[in-house]
Protein backbone atom coordinates (compact mmCIF):
# COMPACT_ATOMS: atom_id res chain seq x y z
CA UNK A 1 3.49 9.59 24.31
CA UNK A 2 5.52 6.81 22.88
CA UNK A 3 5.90 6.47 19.21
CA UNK A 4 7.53 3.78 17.27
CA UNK A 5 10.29 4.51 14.58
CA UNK A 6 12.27 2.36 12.44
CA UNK A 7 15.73 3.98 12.79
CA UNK A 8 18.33 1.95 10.72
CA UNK A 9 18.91 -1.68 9.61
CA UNK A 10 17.73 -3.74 12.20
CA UNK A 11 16.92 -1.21 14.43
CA UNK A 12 13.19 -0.32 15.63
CA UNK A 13 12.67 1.82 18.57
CA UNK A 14 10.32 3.24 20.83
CA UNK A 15 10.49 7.29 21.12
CA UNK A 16 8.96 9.41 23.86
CA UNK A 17 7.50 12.34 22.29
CA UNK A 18 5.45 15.52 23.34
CA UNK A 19 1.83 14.89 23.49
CA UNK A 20 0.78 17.00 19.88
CA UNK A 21 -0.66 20.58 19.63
CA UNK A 22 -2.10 21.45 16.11
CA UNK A 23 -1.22 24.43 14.36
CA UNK A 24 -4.10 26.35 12.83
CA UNK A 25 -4.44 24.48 9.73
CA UNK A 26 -3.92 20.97 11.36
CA UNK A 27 -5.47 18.19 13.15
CA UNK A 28 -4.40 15.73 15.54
CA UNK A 29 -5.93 12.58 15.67
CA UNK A 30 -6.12 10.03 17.91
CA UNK A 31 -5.17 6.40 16.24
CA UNK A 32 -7.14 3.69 16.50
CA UNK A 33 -5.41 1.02 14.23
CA UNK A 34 -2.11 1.22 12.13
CA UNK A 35 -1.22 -1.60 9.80
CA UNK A 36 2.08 -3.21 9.44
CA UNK A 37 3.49 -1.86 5.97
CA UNK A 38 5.85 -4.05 3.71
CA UNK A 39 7.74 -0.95 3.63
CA UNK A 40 7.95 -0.32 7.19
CA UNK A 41 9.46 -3.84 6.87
CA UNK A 42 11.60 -3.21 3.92
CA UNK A 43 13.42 -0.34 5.27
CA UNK A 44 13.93 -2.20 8.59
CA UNK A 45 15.62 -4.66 6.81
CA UNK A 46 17.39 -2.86 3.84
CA UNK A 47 18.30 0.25 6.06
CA UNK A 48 16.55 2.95 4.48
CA UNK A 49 16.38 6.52 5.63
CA UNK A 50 12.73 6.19 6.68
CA UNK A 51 11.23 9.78 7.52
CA UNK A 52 9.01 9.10 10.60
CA UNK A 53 6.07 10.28 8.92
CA UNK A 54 5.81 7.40 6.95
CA UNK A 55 6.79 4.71 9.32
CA UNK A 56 3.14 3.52 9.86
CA UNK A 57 0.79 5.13 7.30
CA UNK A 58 -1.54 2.92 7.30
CA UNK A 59 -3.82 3.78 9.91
CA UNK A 60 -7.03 5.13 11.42
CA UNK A 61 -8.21 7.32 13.87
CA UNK A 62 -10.26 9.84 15.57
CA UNK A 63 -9.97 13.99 15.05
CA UNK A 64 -9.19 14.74 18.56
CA UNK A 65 -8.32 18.29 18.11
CA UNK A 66 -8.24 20.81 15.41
CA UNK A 67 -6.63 23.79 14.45
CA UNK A 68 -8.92 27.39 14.09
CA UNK A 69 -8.97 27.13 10.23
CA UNK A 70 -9.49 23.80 9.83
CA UNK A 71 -12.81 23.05 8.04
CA UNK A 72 -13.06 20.28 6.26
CA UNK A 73 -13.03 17.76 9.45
CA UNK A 74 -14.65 17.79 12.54
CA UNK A 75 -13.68 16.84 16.55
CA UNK A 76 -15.05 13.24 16.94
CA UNK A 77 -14.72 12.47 13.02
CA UNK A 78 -13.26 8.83 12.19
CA UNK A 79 -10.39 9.83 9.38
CA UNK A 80 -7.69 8.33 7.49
CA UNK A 81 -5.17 10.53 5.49
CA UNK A 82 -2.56 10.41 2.09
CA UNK A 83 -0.74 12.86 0.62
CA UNK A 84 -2.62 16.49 0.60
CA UNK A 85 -3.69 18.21 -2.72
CA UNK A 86 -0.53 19.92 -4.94
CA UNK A 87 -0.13 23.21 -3.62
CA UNK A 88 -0.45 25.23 -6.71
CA UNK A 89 2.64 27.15 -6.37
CA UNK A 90 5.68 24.82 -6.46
CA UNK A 91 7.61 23.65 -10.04
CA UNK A 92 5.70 20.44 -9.87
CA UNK A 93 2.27 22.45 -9.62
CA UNK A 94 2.71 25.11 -12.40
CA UNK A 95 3.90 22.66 -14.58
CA UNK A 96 0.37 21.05 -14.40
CA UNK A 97 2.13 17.81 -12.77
CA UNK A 98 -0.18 18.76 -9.15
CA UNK A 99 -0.07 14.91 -8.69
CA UNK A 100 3.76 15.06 -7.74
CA UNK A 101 3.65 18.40 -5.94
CA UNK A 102 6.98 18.62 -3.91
CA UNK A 103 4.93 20.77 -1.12
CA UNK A 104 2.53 17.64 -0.84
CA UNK A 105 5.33 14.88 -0.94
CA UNK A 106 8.00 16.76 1.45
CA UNK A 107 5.01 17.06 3.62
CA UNK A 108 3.82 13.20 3.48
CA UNK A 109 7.58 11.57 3.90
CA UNK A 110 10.27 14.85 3.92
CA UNK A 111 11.77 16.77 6.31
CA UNK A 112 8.73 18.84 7.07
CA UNK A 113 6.32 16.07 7.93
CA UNK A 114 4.84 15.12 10.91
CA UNK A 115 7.52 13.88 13.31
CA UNK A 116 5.73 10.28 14.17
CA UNK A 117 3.36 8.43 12.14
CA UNK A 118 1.03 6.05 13.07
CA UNK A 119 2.62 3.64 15.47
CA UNK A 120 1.50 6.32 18.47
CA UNK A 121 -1.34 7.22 20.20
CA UNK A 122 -1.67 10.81 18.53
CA UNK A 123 -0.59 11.56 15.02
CA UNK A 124 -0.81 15.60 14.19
CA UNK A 125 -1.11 16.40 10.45
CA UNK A 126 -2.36 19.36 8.09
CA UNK A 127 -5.88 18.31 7.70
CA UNK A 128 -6.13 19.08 4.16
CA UNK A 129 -4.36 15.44 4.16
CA UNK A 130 -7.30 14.11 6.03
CA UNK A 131 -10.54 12.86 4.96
CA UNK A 132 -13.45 10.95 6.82
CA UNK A 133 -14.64 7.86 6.93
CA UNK A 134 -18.23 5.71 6.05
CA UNK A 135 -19.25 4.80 9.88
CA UNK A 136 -20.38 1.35 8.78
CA UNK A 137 -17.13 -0.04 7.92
CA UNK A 138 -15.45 -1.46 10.36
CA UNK A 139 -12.32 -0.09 12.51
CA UNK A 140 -10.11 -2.76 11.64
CA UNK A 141 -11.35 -2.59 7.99
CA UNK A 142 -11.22 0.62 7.40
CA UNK A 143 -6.96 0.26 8.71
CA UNK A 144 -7.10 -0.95 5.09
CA UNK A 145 -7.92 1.62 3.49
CA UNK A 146 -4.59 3.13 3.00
CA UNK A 147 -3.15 0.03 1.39
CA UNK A 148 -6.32 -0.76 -1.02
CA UNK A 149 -5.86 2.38 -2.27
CA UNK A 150 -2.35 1.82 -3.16
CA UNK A 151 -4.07 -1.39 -5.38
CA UNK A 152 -6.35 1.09 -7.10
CA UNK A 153 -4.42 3.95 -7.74
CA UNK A 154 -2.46 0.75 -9.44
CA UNK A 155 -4.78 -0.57 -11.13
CA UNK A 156 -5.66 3.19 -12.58
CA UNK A 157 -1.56 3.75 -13.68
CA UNK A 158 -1.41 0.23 -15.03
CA UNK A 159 -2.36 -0.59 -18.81
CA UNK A 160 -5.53 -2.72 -18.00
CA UNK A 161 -8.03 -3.66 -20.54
CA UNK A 162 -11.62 -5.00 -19.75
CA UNK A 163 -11.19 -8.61 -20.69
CA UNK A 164 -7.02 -8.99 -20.20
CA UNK A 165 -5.54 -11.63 -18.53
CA UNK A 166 -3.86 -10.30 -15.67
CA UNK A 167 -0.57 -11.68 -13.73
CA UNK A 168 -0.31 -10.44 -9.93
CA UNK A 169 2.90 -11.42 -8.74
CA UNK A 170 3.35 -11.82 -4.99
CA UNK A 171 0.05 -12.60 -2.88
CA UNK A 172 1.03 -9.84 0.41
CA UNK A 173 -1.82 -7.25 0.96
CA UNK A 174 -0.92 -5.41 -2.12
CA UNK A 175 -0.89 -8.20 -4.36
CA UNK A 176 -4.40 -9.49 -2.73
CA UNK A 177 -6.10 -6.21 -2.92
CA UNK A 178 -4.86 -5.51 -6.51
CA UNK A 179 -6.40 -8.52 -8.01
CA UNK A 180 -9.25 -7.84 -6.44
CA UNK A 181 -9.46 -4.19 -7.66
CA UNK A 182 -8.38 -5.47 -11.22
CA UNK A 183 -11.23 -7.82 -11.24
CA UNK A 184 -13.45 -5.17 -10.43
CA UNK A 185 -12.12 -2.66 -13.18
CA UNK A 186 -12.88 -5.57 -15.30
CA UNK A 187 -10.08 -8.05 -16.12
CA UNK A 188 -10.89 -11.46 -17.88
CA UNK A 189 -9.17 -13.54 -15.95
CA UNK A 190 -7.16 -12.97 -12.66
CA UNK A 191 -4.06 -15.30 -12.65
CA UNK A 192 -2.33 -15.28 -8.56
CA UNK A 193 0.91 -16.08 -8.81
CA UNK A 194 2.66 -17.07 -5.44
CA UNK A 195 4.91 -19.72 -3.86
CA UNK A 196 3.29 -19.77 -0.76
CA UNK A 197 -0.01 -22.40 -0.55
CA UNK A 198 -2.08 -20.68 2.19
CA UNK A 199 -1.31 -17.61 0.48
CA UNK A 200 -2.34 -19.23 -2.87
CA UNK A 201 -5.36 -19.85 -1.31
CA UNK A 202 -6.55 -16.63 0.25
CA UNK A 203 -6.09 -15.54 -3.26
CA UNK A 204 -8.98 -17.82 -4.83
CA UNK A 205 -11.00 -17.08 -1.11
CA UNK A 206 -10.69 -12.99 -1.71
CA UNK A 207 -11.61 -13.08 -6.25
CA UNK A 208 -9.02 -14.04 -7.55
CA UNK A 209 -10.01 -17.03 -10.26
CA UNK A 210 -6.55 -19.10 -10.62
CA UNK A 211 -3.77 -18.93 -8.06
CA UNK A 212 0.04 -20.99 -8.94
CA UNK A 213 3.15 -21.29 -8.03
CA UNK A 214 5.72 -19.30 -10.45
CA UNK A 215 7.62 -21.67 -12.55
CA UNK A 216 6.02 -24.24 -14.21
CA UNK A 217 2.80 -24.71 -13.29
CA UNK A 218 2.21 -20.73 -14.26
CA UNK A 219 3.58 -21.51 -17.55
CA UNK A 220 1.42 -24.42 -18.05
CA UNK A 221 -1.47 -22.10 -16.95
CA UNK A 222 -0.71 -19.72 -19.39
CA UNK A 223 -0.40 -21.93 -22.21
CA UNK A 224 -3.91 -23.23 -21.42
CA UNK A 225 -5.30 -20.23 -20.93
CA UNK A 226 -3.81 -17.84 -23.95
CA UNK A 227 -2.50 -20.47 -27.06
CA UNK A 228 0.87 -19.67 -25.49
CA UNK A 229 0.14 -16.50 -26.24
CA UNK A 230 0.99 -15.03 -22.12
CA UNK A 231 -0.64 -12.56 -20.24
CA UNK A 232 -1.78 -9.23 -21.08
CA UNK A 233 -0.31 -7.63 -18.37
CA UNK A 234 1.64 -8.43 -14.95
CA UNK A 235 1.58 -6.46 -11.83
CA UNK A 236 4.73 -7.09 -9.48
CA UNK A 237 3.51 -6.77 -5.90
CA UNK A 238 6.43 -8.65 -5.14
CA UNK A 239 8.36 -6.37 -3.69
CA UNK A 240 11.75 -8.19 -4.31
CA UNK A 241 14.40 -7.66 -7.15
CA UNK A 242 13.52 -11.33 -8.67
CA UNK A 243 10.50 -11.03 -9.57
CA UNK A 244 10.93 -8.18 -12.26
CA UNK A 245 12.58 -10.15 -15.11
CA UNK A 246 9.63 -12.86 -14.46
CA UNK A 247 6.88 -10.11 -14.69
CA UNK A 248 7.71 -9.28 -17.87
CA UNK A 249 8.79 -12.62 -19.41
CA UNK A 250 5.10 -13.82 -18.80
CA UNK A 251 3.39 -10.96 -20.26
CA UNK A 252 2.89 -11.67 -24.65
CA UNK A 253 4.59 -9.59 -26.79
CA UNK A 254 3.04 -5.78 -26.90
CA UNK A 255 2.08 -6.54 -23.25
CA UNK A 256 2.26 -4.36 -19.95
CA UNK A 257 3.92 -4.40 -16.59
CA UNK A 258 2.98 -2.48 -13.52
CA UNK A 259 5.82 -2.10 -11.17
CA UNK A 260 3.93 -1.90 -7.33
CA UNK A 261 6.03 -3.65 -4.62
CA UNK A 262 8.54 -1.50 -3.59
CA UNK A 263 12.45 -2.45 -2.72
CA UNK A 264 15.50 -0.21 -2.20
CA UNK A 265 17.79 -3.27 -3.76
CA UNK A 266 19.18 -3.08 -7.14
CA UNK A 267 17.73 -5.44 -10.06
CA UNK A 268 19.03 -7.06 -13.04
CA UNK A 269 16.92 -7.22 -16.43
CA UNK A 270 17.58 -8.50 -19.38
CA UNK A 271 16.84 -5.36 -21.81
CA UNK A 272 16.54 -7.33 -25.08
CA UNK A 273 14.07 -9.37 -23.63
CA UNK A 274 11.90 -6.21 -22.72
CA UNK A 275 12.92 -4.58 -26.23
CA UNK A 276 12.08 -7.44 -28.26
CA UNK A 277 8.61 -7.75 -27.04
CA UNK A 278 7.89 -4.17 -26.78
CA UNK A 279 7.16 -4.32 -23.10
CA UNK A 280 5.29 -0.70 -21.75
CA UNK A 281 6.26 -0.43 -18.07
CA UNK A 282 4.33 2.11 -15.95
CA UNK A 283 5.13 2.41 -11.87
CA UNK A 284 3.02 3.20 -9.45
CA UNK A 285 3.19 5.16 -5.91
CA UNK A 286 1.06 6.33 -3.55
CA UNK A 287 -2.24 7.39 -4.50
CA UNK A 288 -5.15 10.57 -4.12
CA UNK A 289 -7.28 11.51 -1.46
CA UNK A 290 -10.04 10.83 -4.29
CA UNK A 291 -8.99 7.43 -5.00
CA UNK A 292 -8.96 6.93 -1.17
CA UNK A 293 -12.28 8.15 -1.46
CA UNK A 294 -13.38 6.01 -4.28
CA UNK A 295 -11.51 2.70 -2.40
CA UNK A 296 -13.72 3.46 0.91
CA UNK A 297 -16.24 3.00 -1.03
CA UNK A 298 -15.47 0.20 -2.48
CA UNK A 299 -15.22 -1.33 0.96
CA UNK A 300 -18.30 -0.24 2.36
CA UNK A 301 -19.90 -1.45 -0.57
CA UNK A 302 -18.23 -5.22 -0.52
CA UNK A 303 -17.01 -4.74 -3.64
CA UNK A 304 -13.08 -5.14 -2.06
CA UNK A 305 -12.83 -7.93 0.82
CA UNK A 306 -10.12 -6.86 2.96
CA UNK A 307 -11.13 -8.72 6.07
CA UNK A 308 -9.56 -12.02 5.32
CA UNK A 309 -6.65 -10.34 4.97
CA UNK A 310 -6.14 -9.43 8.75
CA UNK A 311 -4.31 -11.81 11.31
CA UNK A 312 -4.25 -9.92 14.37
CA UNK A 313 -3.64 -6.96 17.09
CA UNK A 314 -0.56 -5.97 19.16
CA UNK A 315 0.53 -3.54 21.21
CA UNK A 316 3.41 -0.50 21.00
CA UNK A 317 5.51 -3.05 23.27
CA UNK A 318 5.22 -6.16 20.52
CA UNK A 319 5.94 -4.04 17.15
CA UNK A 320 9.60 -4.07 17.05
CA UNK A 321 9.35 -8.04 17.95
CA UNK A 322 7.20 -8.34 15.52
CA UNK A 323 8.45 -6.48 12.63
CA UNK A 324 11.42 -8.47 13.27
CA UNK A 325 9.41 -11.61 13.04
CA UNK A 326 8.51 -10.44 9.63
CA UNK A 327 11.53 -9.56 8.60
CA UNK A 328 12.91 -12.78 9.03
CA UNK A 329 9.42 -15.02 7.99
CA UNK A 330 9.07 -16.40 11.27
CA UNK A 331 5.72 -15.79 10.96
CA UNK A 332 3.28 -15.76 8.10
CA UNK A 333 0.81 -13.11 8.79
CA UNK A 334 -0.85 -11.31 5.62
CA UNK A 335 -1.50 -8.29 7.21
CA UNK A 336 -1.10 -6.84 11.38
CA UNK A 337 -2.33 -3.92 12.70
CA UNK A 338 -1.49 -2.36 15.79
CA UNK A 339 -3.27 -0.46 18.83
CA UNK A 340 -0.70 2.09 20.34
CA UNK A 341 -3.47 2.63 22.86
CA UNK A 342 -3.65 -0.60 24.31
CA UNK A 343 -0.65 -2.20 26.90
């Protein structure tokens, strides 16, 4: 099989690889859809040393074949997967800190993960890291599952009060899925902030209830909106160095900043700035199998829109052109997923 792999700055390639076999506590399954990551585009673009297990997570497929222990999946089940449960026996897990079990994270994005992810036709994994999917939400829909629950998990680290006025910086997939989750876990008022106009505008089509540029007309929002008092709390789905000073300057003093979009670049703050107003920053990374779960659901239900969000297919043969197109913003696509069954 062919499997696609970002393997430097600049570089994307295509891999032949041995069909997989599972062991006898995995699963191989056969993708369906993978989306296009910002990360998978970040670390083409800043270099990083991108384990092929994470170079397209966001995907979907069927169990094709399992292992003799497995149990908790079936052949023919539709799946998606995250990181696996903490393993109970590593310094993470007997320190009650399961969440950031080294077993579970080495196995998701170290050196002992699967060797492709899902940019191929067959992705083998332990299936503890699987779990299935609702068969009324769509194929293409349920591709964004993975990145939804990166908003709620989010939403859940974040400082978020029912009735805040919330700040989502940057309106990419994460951004639009975490104001919509936000709204959901019951924010006041959902404030889009984002140069872009079309993307200003799937904001307000997918929940969001304002949507401005950054600058001045989110000041003068603000000021209408809070006495000049500034948000409650910002979430930077940004994803670029920029953009952290901002998050914080338009949050009020005593307010909150949850750090989502990811970059490998360095960032300059101005501490005194985040002192003086007694800033609380939380991060956030990955998510559960439960809040994957709970997101699914959240889907299925229509409580989270996610197929506005969607701009197209391609093929194995079209990635690397195309994460290059992204890379450079020579196209504009919110969100592409990709078939490495079809060509």
């Amino acid at each position: 099989m062919r499997a696609g792999l970002v393997t430097g700055k600049g570089q994307f390639e295509l891999i032949e690889k041995e069909d997989p076999t599972p062991e006898a506590d995995e699963v191989v399954v056969a993708i369906q859809r993978c989306g296009i990551c910002g990360s998978d585009v970040h670390a083409y673009v800043e270099g990083w040393k991108y384990a092929p297990s994470v170079c397209g997570h966001e995907w979907v497929g069927i169990v094709a074949a399992s292992g003799q222990d497995v149990a908790n999946v079936e052949e023919g089940d539709r799946v998606t997967g995250a990181l696996a449960p903490g393993c109970g026996r590593c310094l993470e897990c007997r320190n009650d800190l399961s969440q950031y079990c080294r077993t579970a994270w080495s196995d998701y994005s170290g050196p002992t993960g699967p060797t492709s992810g899902g940019f191929a036709p067959f992705l083998c994994l332990k299936a503890e890291r699987v779990i299935g999917i609702p068969e009324d939400i769509d194929t293409d829909d349920a591709a964004l599952i993975e990145p939804s629950a990166v908003a709620f998990h989010a939403v859940r680290r974040s400082q978020l009060q029912v009735g805040d006025v919330v700040c989502v910086v940057g309106c990419g997939p994460i951004g639009l899925l975490t104001a919509q989750v936000a709204k959901a876990a019951g924010a006041g008022v959902v404030v889009a902030v984002e140069p872009d106009e079309n993307r200003r505008n799937l904001a307000l089509a997918t929940g969001s209830d304002i949507a401005v540029s950054p600058g001045e007309d989110l000041h003068a929002t603000l000021d209408e909106l809070t006495q000049g008092l500034r948000a409650d709390l910002s979430f930077d789905c940004a994803g670029i160095p920029q953009t952290m000073q901002q998050s914080v300057d338009m949050v009020r003093r005593g307010g909150s900043v949850c750090l989502v979009g990811v970059t490998g670049e360095e960032a300059r703050i101005n501490p005194i700035r985040w002192i003086g107003k007694e800033i609380t920053l939380n991060t956030s990374m990955v998510f559960t199998l439960d809040e994957m779960k709970a997101t699914a659901n959240m889907i299925q239900d229509g409580r989270l829109s996610v197929a506005p969000l969607r701009d197209g297919i391609v093929d194995l043969d079209a990635l690397g052109a195309t994460i290059d197109d992204l890379a450079e913003r020579r196209i504009d696509a919110v969100k592409i997923l990709v078939d490495p069954t079809a060509g």
